[in-house]
Structures are given as C-alpha cells and as structure tokens.
N, C-alpha and C. Protein backbone atom coordinates (compact mmCIF):
# COMPACT_ATOMS: atom_id res chain seq x y z
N UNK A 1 85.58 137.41 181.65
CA UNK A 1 84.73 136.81 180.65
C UNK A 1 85.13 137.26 179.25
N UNK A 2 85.35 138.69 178.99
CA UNK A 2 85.57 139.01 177.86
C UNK A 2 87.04 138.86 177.22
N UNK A 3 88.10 137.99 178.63
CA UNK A 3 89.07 137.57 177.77
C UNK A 3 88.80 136.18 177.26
N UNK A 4 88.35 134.98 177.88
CA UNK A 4 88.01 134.50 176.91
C UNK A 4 87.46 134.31 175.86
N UNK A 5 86.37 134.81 175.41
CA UNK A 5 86.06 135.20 174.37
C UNK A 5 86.65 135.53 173.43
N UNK A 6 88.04 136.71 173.66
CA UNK A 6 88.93 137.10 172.81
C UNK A 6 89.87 136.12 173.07
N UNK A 7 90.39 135.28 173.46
CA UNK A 7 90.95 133.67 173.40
C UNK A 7 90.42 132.72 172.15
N UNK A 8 88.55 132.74 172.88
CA UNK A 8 87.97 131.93 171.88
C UNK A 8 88.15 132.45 170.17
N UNK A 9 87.45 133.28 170.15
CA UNK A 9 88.05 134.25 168.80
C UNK A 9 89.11 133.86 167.80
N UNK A 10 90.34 134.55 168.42
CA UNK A 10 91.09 134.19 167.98
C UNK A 10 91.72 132.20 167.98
N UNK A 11 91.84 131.25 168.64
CA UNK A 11 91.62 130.09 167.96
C UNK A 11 90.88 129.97 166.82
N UNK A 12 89.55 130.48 167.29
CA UNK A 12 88.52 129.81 166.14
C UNK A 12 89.34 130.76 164.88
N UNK A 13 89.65 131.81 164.57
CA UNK A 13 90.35 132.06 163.55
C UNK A 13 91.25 131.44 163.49
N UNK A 14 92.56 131.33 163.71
CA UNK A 14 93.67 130.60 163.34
C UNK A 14 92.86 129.15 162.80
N UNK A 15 91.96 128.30 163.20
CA UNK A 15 91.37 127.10 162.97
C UNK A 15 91.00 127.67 161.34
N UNK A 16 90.48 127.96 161.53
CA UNK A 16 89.52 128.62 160.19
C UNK A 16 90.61 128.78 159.26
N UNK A 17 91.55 129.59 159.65
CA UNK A 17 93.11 130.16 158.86
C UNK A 17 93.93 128.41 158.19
N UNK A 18 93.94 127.96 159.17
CA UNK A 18 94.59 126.40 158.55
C UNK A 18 93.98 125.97 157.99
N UNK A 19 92.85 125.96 157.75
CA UNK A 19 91.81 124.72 157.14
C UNK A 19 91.69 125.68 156.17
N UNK A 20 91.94 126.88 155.76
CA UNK A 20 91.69 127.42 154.63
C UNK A 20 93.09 127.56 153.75
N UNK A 21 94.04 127.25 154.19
CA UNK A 21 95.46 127.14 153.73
C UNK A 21 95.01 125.58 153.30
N UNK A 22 95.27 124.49 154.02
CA UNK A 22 94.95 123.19 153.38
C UNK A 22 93.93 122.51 152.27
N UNK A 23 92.76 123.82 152.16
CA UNK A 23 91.99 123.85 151.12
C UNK A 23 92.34 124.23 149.75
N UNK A 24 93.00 125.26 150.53
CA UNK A 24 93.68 125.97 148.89
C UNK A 24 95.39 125.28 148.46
N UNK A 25 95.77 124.45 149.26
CA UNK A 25 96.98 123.36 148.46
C UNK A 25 96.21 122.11 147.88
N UNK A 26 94.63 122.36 148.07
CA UNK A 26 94.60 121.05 147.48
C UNK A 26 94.29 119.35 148.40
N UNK A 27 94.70 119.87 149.77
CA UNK A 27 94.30 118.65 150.59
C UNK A 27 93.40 117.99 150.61
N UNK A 28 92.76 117.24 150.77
CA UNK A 28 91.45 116.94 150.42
C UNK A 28 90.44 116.46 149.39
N UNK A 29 90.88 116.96 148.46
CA UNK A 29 90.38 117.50 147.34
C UNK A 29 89.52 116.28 146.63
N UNK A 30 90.56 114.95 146.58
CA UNK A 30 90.16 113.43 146.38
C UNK A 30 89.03 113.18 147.07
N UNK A 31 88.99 112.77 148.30
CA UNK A 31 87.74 112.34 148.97
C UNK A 31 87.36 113.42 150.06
N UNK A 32 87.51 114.94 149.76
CA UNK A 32 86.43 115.48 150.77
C UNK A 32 84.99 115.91 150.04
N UNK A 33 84.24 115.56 150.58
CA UNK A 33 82.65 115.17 149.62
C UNK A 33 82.14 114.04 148.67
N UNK A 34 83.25 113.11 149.09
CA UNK A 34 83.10 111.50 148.13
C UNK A 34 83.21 110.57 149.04
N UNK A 35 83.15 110.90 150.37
CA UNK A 35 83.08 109.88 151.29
C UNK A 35 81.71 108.96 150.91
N UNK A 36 81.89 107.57 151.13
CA UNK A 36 80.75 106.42 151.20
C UNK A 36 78.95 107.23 152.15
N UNK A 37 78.30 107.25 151.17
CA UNK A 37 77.24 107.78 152.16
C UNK A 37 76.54 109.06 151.96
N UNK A 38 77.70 109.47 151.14
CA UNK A 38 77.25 110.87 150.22
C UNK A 38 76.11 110.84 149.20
N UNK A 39 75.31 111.71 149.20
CA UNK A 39 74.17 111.59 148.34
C UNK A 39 74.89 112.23 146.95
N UNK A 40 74.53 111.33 145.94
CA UNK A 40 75.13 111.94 144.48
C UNK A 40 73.62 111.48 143.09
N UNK A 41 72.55 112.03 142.47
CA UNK A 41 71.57 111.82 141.95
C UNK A 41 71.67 112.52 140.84
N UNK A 42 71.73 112.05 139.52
CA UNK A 42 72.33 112.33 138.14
C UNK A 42 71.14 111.74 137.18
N UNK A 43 70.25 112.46 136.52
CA UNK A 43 69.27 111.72 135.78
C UNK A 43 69.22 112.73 134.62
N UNK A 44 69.80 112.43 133.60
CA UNK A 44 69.58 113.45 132.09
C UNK A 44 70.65 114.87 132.53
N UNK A 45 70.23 116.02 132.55
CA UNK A 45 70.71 117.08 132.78
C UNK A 45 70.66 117.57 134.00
N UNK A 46 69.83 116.89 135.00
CA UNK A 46 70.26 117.07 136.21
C UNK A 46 70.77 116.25 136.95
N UNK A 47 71.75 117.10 138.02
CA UNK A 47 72.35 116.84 138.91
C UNK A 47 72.20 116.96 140.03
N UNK A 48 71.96 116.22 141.70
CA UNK A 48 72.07 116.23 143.05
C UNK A 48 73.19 116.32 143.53
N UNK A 49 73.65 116.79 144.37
CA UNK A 49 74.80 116.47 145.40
C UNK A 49 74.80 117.02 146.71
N UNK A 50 74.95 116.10 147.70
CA UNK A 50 74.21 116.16 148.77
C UNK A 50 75.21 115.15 150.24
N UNK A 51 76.34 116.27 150.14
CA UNK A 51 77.81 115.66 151.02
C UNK A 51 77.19 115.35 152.71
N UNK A 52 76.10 114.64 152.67
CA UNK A 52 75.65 114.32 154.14
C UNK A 52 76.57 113.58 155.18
N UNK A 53 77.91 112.44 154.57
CA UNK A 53 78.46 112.02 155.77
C UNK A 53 79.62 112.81 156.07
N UNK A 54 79.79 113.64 154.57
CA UNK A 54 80.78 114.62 155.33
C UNK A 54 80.73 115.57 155.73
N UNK A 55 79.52 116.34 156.12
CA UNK A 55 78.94 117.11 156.68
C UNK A 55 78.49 116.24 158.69
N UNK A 56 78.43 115.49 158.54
CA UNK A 56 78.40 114.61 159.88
C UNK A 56 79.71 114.25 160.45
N UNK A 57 80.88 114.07 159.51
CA UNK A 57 82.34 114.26 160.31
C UNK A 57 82.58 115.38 159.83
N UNK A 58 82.47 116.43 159.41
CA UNK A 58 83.06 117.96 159.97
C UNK A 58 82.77 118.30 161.51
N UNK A 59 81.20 118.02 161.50
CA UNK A 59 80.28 118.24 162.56
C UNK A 59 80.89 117.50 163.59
N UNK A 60 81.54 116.26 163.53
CA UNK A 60 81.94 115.96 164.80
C UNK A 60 83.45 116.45 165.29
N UNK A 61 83.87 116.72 164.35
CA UNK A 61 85.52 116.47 164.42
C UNK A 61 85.59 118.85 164.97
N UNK A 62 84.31 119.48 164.38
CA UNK A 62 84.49 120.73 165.00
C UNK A 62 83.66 120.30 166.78
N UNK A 63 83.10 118.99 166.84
CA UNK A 63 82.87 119.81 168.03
C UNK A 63 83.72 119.38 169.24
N UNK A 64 84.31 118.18 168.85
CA UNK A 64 85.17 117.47 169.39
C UNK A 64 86.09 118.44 170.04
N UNK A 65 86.86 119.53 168.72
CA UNK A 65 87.79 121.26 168.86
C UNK A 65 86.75 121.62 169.78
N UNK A 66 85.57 121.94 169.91
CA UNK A 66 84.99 122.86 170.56
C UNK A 66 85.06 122.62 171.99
N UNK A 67 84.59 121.11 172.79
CA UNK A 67 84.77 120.72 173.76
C UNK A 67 86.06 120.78 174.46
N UNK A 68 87.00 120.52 173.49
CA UNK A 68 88.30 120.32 174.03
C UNK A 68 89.04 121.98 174.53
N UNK A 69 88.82 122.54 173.57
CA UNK A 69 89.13 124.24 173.86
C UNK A 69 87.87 124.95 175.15
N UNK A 70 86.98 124.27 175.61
CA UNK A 70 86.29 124.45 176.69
C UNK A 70 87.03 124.48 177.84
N UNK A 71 87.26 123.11 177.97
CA UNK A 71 87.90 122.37 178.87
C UNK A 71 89.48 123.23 179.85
C-alpha cells in the first residue's frame, strides 16, 4: 500500500513540476482564464473575475489524470 502511494506522490509531483514549467514560459497565458463562460464584472473601480469554465476543465482534465493513473 505504501508503495503506491509513494508512486502516487511522486507523479502527482512531476504533474505539478510540468504544469509549473509551462506556466512560467508563458503557455497559456492568452486564453487560460478567458475561456467563453468566464465570469468578468467591471463597473467604475471595481472589478470581478470569476474563471468558472476554466476551473470546470482543469477539474476535468485533473480527474481524467487521476482515473487513468488508478487504473
């Protein structure tokens, strides 16, 4: 049991490790949080922002990784 775990672990780091390399070149950068669907509310000096559909494909696309590394 406790080797997978230290299996799981380490993936989920290396995962974490790439997606934080591709953040910091810049990938993304255009449309991650400007996807269609995104809440954006701007009236005088305030501002909303409120990345709901891309918060719904992170959510699927980690669990999609999650199931599959089950398996």
């Amino acid at each position: 049991m406790m080797k997978e775990f230290g299996k799981l672990l380490v993936i989920m780091g290396l995962v974490l490790a790439a997606v934080g390399v591709l953040m910091w070149t810049g990938w993304g950068r255009g449309w991650l949080g400007r996807l269609p669907g995104d809440i954006h509310y701007t009236r005088g000096n305030f501002s909303f922002h409120f990345p709901i559909v891309t918060c719904l494909l992170l959510s699927l696309v980690l669990t999609l990784l999650m199931w599959l590394f089950r398996r």
